[in-house]
C-alpha atoms as a PDB file:
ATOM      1  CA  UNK A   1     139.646 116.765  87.844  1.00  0.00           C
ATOM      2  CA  UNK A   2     142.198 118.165  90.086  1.00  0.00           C
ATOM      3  CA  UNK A   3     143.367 120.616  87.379  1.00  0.00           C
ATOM      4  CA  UNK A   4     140.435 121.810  86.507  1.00  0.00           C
ATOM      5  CA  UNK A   5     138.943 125.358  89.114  1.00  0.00           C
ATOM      6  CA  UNK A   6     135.136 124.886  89.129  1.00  0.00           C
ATOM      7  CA  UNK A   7     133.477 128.467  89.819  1.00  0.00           C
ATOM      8  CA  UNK A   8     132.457 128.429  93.393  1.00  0.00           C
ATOM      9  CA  UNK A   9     128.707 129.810  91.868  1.00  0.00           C
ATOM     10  CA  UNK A  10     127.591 126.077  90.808  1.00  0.00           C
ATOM     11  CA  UNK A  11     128.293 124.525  94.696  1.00  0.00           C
ATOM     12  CA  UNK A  12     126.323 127.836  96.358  1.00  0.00           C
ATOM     13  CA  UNK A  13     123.477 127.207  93.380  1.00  0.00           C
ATOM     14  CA  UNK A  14     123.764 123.112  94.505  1.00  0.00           C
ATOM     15  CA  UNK A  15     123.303 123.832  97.934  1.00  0.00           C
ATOM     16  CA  UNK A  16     120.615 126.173  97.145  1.00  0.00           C
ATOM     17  CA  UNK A  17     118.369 123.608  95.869  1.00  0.00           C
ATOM     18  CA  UNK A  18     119.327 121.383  98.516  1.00  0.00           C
ATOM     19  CA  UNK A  19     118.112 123.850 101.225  1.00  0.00           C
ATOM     20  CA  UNK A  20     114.562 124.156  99.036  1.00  0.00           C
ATOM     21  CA  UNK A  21     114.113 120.216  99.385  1.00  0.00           C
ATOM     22  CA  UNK A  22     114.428 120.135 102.994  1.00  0.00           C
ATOM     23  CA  UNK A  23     111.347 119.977 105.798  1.00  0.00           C
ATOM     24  CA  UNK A  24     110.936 123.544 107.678  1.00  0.00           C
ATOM     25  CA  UNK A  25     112.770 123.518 110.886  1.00  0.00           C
ATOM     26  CA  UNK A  26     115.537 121.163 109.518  1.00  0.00           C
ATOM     27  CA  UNK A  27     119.419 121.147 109.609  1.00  0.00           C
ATOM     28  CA  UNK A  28     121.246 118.765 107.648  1.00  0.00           C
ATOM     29  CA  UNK A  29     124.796 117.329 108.073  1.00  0.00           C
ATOM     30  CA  UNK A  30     127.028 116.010 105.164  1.00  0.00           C
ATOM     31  CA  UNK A  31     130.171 114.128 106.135  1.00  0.00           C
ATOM     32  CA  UNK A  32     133.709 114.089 104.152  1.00  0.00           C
ATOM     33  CA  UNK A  33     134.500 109.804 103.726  1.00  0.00           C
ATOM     34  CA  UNK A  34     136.976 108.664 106.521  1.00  0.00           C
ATOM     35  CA  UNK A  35     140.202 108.329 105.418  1.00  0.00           C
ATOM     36  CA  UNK A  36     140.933 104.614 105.293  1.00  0.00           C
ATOM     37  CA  UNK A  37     144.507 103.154 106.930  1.00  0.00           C
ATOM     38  CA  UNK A  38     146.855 100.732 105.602  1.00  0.00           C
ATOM     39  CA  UNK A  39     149.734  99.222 107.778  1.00  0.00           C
ATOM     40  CA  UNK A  40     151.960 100.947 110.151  1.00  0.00           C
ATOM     41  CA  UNK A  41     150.631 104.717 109.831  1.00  0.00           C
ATOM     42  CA  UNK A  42     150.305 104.359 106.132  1.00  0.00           C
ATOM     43  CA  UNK A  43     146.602 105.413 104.650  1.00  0.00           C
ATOM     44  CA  UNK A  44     144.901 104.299 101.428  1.00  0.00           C
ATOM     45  CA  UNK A  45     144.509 107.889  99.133  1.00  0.00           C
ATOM     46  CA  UNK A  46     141.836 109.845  99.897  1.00  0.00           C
ATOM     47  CA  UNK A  47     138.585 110.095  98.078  1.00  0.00           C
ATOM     48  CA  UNK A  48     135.528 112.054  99.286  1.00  0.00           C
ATOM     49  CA  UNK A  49     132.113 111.811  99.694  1.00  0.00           C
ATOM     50  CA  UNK A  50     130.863 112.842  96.247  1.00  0.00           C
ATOM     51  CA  UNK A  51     127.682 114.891  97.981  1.00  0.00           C
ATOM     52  CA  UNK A  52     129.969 116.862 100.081  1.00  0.00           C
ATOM     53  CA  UNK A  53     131.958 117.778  96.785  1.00  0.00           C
ATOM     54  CA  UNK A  54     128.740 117.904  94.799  1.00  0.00           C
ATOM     55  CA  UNK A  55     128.256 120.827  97.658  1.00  0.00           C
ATOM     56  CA  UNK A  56     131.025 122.729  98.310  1.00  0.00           C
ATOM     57  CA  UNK A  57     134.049 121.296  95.681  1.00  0.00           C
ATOM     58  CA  UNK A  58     136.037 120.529  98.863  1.00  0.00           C
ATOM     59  CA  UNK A  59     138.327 117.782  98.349  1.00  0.00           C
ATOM     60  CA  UNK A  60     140.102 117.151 101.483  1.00  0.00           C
ATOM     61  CA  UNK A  61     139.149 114.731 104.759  1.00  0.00           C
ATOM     62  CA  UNK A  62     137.155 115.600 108.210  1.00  0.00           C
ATOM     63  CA  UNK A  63     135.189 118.218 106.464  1.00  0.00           C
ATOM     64  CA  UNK A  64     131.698 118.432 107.831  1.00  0.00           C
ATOM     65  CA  UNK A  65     129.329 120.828 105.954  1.00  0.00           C
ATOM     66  CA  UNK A  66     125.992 122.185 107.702  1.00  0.00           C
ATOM     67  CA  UNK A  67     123.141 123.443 106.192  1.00  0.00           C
ATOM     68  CA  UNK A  68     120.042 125.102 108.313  1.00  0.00           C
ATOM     69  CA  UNK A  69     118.170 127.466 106.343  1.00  0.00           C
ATOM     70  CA  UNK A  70     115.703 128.267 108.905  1.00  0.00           C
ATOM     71  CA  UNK A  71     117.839 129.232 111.751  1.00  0.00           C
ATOM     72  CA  UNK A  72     117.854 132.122 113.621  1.00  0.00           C
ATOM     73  CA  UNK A  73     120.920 133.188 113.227  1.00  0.00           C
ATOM     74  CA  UNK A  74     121.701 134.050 109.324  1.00  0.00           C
ATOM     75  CA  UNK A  75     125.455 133.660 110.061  1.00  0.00           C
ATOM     76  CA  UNK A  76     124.495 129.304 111.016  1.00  0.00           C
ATOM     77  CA  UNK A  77     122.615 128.667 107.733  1.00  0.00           C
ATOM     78  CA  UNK A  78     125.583 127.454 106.194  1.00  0.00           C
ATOM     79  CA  UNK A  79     128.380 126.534 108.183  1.00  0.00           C
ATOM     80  CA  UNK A  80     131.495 124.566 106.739  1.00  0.00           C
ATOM     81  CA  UNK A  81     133.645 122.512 109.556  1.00  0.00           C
ATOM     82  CA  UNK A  82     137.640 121.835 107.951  1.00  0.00           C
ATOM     83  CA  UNK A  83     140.469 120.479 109.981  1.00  0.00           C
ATOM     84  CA  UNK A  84     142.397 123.048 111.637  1.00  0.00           C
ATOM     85  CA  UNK A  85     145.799 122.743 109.607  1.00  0.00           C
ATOM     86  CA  UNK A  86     149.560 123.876 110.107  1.00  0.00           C
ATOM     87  CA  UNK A  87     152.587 124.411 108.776  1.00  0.00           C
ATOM     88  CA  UNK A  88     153.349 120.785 110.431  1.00  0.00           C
ATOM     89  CA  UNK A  89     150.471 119.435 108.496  1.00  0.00           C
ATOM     90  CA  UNK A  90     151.160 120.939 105.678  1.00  0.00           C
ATOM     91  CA  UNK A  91     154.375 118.920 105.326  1.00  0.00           C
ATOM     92  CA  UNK A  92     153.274 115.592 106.668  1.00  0.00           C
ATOM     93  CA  UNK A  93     150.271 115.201 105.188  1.00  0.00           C
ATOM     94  CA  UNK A  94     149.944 117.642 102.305  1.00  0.00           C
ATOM     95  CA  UNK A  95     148.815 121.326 102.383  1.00  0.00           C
ATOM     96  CA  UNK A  96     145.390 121.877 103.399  1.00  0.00           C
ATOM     97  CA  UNK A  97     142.538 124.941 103.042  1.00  0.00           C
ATOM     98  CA  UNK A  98     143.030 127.899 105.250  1.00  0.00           C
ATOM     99  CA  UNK A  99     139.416 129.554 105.693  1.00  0.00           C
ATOM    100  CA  UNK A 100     139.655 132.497 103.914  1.00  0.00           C
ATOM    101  CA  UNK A 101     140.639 129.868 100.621  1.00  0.00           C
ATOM    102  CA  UNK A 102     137.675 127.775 101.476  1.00  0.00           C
ATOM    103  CA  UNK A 103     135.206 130.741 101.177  1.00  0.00           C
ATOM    104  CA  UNK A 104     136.597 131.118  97.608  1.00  0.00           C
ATOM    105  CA  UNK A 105     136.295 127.681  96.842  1.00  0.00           C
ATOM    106  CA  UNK A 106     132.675 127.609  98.468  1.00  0.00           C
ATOM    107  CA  UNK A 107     130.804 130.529  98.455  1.00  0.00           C
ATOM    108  CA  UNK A 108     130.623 129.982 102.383  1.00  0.00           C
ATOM    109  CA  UNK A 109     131.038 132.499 104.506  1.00  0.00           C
ATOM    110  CA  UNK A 110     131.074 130.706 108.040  1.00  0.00           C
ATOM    111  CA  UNK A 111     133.944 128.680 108.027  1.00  0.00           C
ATOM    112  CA  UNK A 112     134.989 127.120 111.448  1.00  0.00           C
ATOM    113  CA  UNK A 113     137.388 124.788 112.467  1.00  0.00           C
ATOM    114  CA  UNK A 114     136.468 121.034 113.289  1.00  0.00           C
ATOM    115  CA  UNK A 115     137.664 121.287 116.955  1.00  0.00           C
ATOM    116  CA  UNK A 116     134.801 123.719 117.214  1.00  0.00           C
ATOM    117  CA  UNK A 117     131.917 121.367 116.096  1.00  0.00           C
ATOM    118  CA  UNK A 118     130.389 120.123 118.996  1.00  0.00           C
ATOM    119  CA  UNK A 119     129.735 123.108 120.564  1.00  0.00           C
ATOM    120  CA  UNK A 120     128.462 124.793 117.435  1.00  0.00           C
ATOM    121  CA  UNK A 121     126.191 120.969 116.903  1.00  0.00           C
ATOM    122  CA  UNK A 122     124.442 121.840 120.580  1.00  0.00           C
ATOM    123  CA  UNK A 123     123.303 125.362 119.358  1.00  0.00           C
ATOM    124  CA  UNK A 124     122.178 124.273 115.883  1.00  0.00           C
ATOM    125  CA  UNK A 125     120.353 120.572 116.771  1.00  0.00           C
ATOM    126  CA  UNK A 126     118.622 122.576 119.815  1.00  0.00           C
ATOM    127  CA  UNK A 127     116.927 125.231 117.327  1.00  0.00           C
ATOM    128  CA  UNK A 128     115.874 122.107 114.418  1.00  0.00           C
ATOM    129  CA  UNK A 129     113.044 120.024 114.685  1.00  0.00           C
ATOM    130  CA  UNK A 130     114.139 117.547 111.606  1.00  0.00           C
ATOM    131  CA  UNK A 131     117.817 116.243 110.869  1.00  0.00           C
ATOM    132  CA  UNK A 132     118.981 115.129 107.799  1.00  0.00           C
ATOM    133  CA  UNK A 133     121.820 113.455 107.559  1.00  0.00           C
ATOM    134  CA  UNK A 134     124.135 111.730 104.426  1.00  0.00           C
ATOM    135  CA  UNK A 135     124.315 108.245 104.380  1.00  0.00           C
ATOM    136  CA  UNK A 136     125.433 105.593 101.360  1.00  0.00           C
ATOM    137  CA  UNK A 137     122.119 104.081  99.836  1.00  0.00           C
ATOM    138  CA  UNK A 138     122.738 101.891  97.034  1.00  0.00           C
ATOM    139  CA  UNK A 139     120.920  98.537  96.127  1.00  0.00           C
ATOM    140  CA  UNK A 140     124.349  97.014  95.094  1.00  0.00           C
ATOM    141  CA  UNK A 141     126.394  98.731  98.239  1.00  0.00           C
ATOM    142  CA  UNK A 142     127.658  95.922 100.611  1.00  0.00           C
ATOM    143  CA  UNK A 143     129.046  98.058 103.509  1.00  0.00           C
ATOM    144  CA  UNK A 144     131.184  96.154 105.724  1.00  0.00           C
ATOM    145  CA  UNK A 145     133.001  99.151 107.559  1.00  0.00           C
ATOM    146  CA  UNK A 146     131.353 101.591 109.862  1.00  0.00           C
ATOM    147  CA  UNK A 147     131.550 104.853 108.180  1.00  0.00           C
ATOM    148  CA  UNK A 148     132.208 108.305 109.163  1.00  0.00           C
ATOM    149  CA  UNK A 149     128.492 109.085 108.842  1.00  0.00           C
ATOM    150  CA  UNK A 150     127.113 106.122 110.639  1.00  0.00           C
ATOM    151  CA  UNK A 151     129.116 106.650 113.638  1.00  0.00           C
ATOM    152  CA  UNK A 152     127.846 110.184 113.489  1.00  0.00           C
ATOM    153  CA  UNK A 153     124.516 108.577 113.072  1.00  0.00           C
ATOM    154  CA  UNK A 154     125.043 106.819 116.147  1.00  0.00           C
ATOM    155  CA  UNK A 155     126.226 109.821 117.986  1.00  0.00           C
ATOM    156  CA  UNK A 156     123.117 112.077 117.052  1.00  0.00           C
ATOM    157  CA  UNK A 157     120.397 109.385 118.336  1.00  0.00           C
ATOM    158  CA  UNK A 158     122.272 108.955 121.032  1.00  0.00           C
ATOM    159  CA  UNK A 159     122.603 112.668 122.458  1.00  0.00           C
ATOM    160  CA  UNK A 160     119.046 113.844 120.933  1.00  0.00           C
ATOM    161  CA  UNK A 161     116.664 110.594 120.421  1.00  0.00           C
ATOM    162  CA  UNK A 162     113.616 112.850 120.370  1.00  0.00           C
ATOM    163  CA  UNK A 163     114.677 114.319 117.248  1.00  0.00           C
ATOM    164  CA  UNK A 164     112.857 113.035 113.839  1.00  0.00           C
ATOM    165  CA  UNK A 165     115.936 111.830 111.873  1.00  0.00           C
ATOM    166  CA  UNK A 166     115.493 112.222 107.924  1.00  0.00           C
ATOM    167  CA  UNK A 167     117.421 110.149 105.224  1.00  0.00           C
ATOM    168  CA  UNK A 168     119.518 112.732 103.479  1.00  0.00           C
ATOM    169  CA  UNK A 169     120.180 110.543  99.834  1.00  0.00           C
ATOM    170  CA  UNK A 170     117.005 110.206  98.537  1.00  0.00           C
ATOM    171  CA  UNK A 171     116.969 113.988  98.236  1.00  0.00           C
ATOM    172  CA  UNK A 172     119.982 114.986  97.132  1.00  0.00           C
ATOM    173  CA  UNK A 173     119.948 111.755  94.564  1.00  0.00           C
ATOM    174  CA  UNK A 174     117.587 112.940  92.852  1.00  0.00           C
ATOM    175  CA  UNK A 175     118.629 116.533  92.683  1.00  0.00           C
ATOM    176  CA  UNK A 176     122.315 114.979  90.844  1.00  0.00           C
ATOM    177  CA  UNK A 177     120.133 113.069  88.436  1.00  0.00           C
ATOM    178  CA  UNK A 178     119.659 116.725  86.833  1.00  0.00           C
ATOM    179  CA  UNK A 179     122.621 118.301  85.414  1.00  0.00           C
ATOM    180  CA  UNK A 180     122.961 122.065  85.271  1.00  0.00           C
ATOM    181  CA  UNK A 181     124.628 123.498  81.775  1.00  0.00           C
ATOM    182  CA  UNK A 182     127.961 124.036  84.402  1.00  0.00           C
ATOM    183  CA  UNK A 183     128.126 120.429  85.371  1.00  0.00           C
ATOM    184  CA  UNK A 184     127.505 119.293  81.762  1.00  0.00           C
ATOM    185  CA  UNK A 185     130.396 121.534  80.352  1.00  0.00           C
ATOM    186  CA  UNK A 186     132.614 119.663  83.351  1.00  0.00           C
ATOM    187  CA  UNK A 187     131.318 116.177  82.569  1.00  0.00           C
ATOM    188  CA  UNK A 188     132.031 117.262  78.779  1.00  0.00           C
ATOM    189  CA  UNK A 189     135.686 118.736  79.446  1.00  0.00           C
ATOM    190  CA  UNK A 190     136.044 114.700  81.374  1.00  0.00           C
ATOM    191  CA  UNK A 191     134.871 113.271  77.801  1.00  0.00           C
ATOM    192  CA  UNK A 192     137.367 115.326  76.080  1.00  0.00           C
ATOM    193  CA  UNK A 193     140.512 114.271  77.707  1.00  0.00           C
ATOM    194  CA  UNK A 194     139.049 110.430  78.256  1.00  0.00           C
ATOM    195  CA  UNK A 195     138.390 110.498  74.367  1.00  0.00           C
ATOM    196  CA  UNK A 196     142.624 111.832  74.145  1.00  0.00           C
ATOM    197  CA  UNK A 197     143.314 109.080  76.106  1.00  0.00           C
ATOM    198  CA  UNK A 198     141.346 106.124  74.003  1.00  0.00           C
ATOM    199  CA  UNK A 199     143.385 108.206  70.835  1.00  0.00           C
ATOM    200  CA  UNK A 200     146.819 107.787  72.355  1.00  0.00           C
ATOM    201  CA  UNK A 201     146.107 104.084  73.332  1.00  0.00           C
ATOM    202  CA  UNK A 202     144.814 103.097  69.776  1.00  0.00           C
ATOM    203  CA  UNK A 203     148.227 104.426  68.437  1.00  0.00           C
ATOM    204  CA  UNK A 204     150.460 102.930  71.010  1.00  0.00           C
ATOM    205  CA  UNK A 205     148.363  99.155  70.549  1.00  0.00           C
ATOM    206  CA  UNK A 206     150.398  96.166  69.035  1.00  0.00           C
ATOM    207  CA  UNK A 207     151.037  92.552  69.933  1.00  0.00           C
ATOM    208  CA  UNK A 208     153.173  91.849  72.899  1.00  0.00           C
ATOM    209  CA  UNK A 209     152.267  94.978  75.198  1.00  0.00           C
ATOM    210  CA  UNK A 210     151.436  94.447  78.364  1.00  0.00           C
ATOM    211  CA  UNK A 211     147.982  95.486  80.377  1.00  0.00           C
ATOM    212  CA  UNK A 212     150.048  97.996  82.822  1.00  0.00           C
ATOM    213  CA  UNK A 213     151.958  99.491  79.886  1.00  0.00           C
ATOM    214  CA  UNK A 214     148.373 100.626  78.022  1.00  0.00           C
ATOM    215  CA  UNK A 215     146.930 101.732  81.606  1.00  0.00           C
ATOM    216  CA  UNK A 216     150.232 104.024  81.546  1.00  0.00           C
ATOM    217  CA  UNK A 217     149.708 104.939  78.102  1.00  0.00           C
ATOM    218  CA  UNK A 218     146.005 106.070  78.907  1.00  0.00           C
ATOM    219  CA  UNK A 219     146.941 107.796  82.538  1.00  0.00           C
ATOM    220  CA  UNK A 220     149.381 110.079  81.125  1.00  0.00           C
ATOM    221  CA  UNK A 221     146.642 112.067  79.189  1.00  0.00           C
ATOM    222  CA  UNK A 222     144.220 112.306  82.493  1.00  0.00           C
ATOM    223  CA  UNK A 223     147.310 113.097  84.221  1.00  0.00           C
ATOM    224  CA  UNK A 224     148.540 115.677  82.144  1.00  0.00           C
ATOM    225  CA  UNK A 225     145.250 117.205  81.558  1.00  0.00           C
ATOM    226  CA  UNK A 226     142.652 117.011  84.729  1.00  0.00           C
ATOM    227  CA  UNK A 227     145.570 115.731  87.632  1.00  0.00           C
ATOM    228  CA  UNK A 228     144.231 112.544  87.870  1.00  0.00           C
ATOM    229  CA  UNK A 229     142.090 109.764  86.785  1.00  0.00           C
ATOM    230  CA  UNK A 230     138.075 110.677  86.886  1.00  0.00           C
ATOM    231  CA  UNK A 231     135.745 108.489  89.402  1.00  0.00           C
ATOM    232  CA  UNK A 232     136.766 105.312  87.769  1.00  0.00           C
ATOM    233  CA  UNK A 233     139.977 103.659  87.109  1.00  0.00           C
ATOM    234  CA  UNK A 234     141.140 101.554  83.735  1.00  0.00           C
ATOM    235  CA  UNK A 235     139.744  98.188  82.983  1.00  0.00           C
ATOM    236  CA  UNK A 236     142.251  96.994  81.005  1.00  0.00           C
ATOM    237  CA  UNK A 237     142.203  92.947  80.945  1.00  0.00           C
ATOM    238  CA  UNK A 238     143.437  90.613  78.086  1.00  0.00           C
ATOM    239  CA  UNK A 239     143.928  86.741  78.460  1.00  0.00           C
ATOM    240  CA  UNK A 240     142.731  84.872  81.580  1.00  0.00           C
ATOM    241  CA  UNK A 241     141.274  88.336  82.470  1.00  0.00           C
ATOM    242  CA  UNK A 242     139.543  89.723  79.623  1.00  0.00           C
ATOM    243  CA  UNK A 243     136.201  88.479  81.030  1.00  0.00           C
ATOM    244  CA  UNK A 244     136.464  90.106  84.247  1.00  0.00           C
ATOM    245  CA  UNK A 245     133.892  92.833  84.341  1.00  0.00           C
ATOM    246  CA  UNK A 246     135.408  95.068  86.472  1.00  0.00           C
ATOM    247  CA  UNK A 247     139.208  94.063  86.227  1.00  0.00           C
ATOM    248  CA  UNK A 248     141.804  96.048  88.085  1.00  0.00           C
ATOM    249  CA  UNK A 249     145.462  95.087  86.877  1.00  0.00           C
END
């Protein structure tokens, strides 16, 4: 819910109990989802990793957060990497989080631009004994395209093989499965306006309307109110489609 400004206390209280789950001696790495191209220099629309957001309520690509709550150096036990923006980028691709905005959003103090990464990497990985790092575990997932955090998968055993290598989702799965009275009032507010939306549909339905024109009918109340649709877009399907489970018009 684009609309909606999520106090920056329930990502530092996530991340908290993410730190508490980890092995002593470990770092962990959570990757943004890779923005995905289209023809020409076109791109699909972005949508992130739902850990990273889960973690820090940063919504944009190439955002790398790093946690390592045993490190020797207070200032590295939470680092946050963003791409370094401009006023160029701003206008081409959108405006993006200066670091002084993504402390406010966070709660995280260190905030470092991505160009500044693998330097940064060295001096963490060479203090950790365990890394943990984000991939997508699902029985259902087919993944056909390499993503952001398996190339960085890749990259780690590559550069540091004598590292033990943890699997990040188990953990923080099961920490989601528990919702904390913040999240519920946000999952609530999402109930609210899908409930406005069902309301306006239900007076707008009549013979001869098409699929698209209810969809438009039902968007304009989670546009209006949160920005956007949730994590799931209408299934509206009638006719040849109305046994499609999962029908996208």
């Amino acid at each position: 819910m684009r609309n909606v400004k999520i106090n920056k206390e329930l990502f530092i209280k996530n991340r908290a109990k993410l730190a508490g789950q980890l092995k002593p001696g470990s770092t962990a790495f959570i990757q943004a989802n890779d923005t995905m191209p289209t023809n020409a220099d076109g791109t699909m629309k972005f949508r992130q990793n739902t850990d990273l957001f889960w973690l820090t309520g940063v919504n944009q690509e190439e955002t790398i957060l790093v946690l390592f709550p045993d490190s020797p150096d207070p200032a590295f036990r939470e680092v946050l990497f963003l791409k370094e923006t401009s006023a160029m980028i701003a206008v081409w691709e959108g405006r993006k989080l200066m670091k002084d905005e993504a402390t406010e959003v966070t709660g995280i103090e260190n905030i470092q631009w991505l160009s500044e990464f693998p330097r940064i990497f060295r001096l963490l990985v060479t203090d950790a004994e365990n890394i943990y790092i984000n991939s997508n575990e699902h029985k259902r997932a087919v993944i056909e395209v390499e993503t952001r955090a398996a190339r960085f998968i890749k990259q780690c055993r590559e550069e540091y093989p004598l590292h033990t290598y943890m699997r990040l989702a188990p953990v923080i799965n099961k920490l989601r499965m528990i919702k904390s009275p913040e999240e519920i009032k946000l999952l609530q507010k999402a109930a609210d306006i899908t409930e406005k939306g069902f309301r306006r549909v239900m007076k707008f339905l009549k013979p001869g309307v098409w699929e698209y024109e209810i969809e438009a009918e039902f968007g304009h109340e989670f546009v209006r109110n949160a920005g956007a649709f949730a994590d799931y877009y209408p299934i509206i399907a009638s006719g040849p489609s109305a046994c499609v489970l999962h029908n996208v018009g």
